[in-house]
PDB file of N, CA and C in Angstrom:
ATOM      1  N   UNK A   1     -11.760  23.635 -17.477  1.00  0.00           N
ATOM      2  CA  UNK A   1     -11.738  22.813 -16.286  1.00  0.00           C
ATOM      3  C   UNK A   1     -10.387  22.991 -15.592  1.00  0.00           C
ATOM      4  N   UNK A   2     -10.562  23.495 -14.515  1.00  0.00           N
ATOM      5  CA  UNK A   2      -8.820  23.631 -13.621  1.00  0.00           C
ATOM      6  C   UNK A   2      -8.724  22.643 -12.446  1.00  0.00           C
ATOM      7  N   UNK A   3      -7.929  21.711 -12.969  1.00  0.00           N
ATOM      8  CA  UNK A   3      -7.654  20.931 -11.539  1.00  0.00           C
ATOM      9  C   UNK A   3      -6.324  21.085 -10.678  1.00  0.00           C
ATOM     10  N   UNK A   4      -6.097  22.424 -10.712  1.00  0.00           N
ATOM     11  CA  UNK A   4      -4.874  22.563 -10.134  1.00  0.00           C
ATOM     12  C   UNK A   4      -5.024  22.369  -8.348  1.00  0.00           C
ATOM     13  N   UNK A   5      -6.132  22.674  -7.476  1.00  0.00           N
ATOM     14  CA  UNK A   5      -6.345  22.094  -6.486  1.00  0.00           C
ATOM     15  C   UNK A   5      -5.846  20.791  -6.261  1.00  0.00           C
ATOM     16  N   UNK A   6      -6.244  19.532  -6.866  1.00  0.00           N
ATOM     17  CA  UNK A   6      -5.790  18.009  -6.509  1.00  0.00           C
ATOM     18  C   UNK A   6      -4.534  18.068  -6.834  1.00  0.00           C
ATOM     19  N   UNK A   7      -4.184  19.024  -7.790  1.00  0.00           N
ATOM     20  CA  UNK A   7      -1.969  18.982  -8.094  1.00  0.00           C
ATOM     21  C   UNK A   7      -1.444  19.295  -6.953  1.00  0.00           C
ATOM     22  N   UNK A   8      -1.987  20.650  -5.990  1.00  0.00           N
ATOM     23  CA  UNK A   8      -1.908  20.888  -4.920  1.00  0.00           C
ATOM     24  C   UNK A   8      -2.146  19.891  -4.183  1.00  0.00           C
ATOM     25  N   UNK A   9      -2.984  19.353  -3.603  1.00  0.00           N
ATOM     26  CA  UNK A   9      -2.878  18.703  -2.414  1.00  0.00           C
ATOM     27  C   UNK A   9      -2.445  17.472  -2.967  1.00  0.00           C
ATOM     28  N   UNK A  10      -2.181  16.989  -3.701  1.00  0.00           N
ATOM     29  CA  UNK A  10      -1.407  15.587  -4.093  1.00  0.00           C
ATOM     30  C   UNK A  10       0.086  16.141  -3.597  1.00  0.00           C
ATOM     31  N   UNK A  11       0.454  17.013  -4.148  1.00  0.00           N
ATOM     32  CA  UNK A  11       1.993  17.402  -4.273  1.00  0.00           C
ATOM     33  C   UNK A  11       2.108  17.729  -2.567  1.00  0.00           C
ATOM     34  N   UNK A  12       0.665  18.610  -1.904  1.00  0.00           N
ATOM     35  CA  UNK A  12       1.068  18.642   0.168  1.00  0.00           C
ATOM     36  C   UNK A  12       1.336  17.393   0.456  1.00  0.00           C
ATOM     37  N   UNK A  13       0.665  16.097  -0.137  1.00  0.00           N
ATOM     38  CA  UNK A  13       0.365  15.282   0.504  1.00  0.00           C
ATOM     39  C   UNK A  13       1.151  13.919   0.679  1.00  0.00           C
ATOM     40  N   UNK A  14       2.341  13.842  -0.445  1.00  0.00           N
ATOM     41  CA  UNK A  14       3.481  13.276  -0.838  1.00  0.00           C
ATOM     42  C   UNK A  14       3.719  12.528  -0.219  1.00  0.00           C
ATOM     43  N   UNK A  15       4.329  13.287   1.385  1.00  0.00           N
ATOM     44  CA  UNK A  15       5.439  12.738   2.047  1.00  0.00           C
ATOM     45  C   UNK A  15       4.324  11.910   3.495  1.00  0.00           C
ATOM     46  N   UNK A  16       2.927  12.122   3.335  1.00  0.00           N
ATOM     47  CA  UNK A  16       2.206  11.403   4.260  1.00  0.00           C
ATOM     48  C   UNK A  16       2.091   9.760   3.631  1.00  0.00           C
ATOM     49  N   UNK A  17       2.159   9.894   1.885  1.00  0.00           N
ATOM     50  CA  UNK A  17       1.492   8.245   1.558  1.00  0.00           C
ATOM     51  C   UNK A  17       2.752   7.676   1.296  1.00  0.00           C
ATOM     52  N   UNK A  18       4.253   8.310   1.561  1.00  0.00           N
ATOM     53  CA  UNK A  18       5.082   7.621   1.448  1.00  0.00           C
ATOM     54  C   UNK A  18       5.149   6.977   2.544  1.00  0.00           C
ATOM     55  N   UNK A  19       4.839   7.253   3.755  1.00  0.00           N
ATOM     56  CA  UNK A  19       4.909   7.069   4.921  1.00  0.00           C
ATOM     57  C   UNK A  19       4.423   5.497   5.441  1.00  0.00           C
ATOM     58  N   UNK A  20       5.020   4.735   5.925  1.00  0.00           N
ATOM     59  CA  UNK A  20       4.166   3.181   5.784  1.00  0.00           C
ATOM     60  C   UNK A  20       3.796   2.999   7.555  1.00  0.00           C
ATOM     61  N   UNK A  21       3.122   2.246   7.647  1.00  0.00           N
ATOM     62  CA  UNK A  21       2.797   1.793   8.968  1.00  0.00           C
ATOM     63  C   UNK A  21       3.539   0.626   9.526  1.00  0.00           C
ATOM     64  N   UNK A  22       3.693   0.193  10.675  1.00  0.00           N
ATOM     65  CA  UNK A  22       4.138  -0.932  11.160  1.00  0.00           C
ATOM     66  C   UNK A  22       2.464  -2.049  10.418  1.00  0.00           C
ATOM     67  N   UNK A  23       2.654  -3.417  10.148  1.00  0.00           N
ATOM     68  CA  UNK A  23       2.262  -4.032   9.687  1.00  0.00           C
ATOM     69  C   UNK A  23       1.279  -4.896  10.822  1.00  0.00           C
ATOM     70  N   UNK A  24       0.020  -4.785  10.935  1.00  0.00           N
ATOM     71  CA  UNK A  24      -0.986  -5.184  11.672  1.00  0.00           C
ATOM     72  C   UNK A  24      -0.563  -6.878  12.234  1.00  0.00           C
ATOM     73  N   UNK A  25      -1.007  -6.636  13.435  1.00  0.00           N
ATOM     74  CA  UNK A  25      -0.315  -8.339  13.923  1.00  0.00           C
ATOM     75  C   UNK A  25      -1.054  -9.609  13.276  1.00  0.00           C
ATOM     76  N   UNK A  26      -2.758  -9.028  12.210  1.00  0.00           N
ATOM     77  CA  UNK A  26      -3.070  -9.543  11.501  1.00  0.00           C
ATOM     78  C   UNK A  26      -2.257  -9.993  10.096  1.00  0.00           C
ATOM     79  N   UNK A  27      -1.990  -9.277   9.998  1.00  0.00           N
ATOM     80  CA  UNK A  27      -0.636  -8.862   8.722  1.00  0.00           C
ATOM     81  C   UNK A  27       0.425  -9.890   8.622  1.00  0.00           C
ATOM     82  N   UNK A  28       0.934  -9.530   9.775  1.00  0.00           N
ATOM     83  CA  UNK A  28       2.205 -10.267  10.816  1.00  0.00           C
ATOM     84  C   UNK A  28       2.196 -11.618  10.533  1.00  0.00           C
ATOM     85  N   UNK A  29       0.678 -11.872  11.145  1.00  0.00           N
ATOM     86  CA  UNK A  29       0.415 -13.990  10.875  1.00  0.00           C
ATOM     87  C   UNK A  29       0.512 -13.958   9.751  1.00  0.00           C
ATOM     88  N   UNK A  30      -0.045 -13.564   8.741  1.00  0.00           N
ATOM     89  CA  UNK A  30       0.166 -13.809   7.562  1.00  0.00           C
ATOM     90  C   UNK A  30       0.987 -13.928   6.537  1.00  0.00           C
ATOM     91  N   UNK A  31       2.380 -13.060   7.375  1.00  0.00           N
ATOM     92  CA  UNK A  31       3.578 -13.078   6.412  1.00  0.00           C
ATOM     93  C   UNK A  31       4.126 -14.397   6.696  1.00  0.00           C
ATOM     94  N   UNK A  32       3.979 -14.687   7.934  1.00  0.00           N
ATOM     95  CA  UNK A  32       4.665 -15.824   8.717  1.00  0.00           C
ATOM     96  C   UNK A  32       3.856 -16.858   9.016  1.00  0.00           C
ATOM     97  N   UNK A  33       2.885 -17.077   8.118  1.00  0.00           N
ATOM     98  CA  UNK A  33       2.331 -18.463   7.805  1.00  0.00           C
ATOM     99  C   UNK A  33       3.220 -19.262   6.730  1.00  0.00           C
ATOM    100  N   UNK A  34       3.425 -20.407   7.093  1.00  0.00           N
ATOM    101  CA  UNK A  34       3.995 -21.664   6.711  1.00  0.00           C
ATOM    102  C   UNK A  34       3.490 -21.808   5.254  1.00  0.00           C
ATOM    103  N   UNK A  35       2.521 -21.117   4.887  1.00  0.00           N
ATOM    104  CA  UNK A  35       2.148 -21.601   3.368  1.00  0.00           C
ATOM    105  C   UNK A  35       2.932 -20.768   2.665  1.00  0.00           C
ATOM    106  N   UNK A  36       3.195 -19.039   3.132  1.00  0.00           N
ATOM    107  CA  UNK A  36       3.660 -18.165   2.191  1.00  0.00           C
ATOM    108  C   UNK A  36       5.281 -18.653   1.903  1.00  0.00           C
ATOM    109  N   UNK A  37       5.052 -19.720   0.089  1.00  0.00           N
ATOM    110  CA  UNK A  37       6.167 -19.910  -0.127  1.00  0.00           C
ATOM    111  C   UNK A  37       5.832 -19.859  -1.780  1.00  0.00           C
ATOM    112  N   UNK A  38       7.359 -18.897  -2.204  1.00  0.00           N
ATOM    113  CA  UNK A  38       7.900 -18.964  -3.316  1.00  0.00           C
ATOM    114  C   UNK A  38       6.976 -20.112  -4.533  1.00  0.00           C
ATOM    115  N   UNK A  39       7.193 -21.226  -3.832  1.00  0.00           N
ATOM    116  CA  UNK A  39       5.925 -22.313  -4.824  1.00  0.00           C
ATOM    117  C   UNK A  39       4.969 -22.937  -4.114  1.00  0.00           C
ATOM    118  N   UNK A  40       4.509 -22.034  -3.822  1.00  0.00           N
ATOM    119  CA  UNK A  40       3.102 -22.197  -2.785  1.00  0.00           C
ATOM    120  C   UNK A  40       2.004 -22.840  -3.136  1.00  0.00           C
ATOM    121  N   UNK A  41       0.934 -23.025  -2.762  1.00  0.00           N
ATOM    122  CA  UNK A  41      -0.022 -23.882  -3.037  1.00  0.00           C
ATOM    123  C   UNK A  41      -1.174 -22.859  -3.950  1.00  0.00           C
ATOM    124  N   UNK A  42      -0.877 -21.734  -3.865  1.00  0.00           N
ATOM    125  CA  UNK A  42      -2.111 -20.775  -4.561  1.00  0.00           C
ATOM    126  C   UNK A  42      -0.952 -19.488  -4.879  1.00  0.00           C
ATOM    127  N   UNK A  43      -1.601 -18.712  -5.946  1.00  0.00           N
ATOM    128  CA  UNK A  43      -0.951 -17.826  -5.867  1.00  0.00           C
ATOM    129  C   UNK A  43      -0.907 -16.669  -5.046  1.00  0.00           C
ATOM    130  N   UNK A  44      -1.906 -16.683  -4.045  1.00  0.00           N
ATOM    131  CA  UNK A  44      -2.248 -15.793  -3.043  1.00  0.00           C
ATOM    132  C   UNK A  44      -1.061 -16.112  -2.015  1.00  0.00           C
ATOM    133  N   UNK A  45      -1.070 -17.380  -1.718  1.00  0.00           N
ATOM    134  CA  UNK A  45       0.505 -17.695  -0.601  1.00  0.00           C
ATOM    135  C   UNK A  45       1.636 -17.178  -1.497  1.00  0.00           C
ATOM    136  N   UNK A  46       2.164 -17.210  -2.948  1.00  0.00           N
ATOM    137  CA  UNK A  46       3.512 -16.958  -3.749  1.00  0.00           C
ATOM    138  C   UNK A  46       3.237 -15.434  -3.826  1.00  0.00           C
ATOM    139  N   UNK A  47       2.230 -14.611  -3.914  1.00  0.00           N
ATOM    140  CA  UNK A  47       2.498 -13.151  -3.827  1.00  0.00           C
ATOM    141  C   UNK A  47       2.639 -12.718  -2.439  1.00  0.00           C
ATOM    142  N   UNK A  48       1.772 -13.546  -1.060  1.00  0.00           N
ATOM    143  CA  UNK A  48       2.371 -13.561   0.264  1.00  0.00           C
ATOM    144  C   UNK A  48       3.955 -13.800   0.187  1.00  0.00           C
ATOM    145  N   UNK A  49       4.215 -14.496   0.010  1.00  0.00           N
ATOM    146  CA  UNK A  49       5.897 -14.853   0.596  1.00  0.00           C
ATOM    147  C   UNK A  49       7.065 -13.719  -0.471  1.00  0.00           C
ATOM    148  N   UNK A  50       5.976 -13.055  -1.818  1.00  0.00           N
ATOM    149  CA  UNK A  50       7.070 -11.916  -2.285  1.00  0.00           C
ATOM    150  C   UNK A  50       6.858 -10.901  -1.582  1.00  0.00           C
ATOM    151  N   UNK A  51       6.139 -10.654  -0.913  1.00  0.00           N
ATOM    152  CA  UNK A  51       5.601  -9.379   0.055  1.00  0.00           C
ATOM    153  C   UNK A  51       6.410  -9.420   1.290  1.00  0.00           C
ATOM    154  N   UNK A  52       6.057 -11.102   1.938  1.00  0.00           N
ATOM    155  CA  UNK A  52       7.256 -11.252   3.136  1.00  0.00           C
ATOM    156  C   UNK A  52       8.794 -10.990   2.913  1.00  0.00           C
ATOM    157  N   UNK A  53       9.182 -11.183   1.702  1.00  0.00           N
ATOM    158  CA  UNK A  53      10.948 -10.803   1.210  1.00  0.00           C
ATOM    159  C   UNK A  53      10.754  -9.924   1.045  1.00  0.00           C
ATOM    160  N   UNK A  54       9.841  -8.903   0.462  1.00  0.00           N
ATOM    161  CA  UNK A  54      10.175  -7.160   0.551  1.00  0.00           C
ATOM    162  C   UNK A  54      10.053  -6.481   1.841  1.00  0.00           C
ATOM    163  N   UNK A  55       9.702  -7.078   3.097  1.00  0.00           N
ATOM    164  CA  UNK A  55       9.083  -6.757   4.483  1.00  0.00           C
ATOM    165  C   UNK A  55      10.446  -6.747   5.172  1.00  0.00           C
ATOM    166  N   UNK A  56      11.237  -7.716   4.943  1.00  0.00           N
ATOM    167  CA  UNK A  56      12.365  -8.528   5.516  1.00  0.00           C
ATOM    168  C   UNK A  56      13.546  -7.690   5.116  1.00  0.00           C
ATOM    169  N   UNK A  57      13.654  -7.791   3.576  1.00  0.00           N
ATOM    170  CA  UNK A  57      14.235  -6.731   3.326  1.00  0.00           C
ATOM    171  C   UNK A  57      14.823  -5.050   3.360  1.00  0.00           C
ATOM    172  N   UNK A  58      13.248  -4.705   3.548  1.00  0.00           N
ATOM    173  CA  UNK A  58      13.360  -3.109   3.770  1.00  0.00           C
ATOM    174  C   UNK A  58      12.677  -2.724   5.002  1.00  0.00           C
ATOM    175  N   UNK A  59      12.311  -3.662   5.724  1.00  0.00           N
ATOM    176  CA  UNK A  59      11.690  -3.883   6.766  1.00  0.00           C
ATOM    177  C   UNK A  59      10.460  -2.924   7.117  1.00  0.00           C
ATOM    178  N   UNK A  60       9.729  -2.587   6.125  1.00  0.00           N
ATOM    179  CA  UNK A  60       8.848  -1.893   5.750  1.00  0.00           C
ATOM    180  C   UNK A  60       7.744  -2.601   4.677  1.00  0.00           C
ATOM    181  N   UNK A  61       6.213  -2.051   4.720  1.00  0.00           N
ATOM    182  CA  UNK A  61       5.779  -2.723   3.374  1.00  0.00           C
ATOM    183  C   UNK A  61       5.560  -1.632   2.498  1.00  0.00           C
ATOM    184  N   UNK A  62       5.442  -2.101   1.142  1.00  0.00           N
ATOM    185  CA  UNK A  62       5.397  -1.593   0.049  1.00  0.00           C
ATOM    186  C   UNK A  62       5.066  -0.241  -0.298  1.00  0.00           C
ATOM    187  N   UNK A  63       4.021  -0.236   0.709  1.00  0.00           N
ATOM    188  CA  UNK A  63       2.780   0.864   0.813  1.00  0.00           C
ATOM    189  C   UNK A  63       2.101   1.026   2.059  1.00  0.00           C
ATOM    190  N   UNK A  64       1.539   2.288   1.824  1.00  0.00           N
ATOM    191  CA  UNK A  64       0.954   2.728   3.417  1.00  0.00           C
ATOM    192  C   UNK A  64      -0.262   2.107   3.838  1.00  0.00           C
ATOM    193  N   UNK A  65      -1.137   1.770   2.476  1.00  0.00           N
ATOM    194  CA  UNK A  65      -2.500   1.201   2.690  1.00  0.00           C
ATOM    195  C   UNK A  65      -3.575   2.351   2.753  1.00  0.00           C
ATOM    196  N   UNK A  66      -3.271   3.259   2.510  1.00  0.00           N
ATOM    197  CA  UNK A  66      -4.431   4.521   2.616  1.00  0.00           C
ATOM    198  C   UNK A  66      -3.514   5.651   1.783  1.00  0.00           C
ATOM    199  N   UNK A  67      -4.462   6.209   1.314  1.00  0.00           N
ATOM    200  CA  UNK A  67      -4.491   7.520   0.400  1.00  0.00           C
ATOM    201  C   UNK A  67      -4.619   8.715   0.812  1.00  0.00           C
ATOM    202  N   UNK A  68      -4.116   9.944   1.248  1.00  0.00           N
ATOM    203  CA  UNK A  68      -5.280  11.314   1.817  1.00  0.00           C
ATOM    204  C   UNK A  68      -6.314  11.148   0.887  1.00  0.00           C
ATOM    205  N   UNK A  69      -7.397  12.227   1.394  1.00  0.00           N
ATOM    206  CA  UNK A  69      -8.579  12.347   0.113  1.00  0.00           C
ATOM    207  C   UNK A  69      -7.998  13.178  -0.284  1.00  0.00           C
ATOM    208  N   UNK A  70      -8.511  13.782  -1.919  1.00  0.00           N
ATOM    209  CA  UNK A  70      -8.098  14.499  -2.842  1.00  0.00           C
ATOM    210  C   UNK A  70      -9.640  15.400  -2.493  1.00  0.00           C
ATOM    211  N   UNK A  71      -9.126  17.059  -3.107  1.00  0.00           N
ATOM    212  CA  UNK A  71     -10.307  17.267  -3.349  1.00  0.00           C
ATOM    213  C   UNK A  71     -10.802  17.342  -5.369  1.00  0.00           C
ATOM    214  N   UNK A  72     -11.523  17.380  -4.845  1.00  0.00           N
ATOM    215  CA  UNK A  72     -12.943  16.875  -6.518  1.00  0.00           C
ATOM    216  C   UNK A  72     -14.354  17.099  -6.337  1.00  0.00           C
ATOM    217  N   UNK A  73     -14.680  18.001  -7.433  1.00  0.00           N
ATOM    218  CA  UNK A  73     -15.850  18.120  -7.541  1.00  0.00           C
ATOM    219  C   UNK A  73     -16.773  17.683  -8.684  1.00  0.00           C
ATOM    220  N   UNK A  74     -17.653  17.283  -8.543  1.00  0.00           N
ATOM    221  CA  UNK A  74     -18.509  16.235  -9.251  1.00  0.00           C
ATOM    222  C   UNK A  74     -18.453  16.741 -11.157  1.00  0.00           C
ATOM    223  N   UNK A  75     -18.853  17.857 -11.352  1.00  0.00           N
ATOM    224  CA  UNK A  75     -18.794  18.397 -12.832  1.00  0.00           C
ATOM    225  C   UNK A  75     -17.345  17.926 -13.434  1.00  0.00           C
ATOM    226  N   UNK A  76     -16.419  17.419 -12.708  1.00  0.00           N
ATOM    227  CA  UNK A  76     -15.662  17.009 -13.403  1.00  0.00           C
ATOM    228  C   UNK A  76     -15.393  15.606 -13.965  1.00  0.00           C
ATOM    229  N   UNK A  77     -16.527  15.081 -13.404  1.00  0.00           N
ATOM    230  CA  UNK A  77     -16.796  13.339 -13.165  1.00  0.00           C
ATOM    231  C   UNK A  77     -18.100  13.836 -14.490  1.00  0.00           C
ATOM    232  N   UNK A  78     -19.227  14.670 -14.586  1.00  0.00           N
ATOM    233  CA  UNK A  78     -20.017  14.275 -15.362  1.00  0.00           C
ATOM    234  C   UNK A  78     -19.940  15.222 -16.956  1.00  0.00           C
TER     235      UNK A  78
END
């Protein structure tokens, strides 16, 4: 089985999924809703407001939110 193809295009494809987007104005409300706090009411607002301090911080998010496709062919799945 040779998967040196997906080593290839993982390794072309590097410097595209490092790449982050500006953060959707959907996004936006959400960092900067009043709930996202440190001891928030859910843990969905306390991992919001650690996301908003890494935003703030590096003024970037974490991640790009999308992957390239890889290529793969099925015999290697069955």
């Amino acid at each position: 089985m040779h998967h040196g193809e997906n080593f290839d295009e993982a390794v072309a494809a590097r410097s595209e999924v490092a790449k982050t987007q500006e953060p959707s104005e959907a996004v936006l409300n959400i960092l900067n809703d009043e709930k996202a706090q440190k001891d928030g009411e859910s843990e969905f607002w306390v991992f919001v407001a650690a996301l908003k301090e890494f935003y703030e911080e590096f003024k970037r998010l974490p991640v790009a939110g999308v992957l390239p496709d890889m290529i793969s062919k099925s015999e290697f799945y069955i």
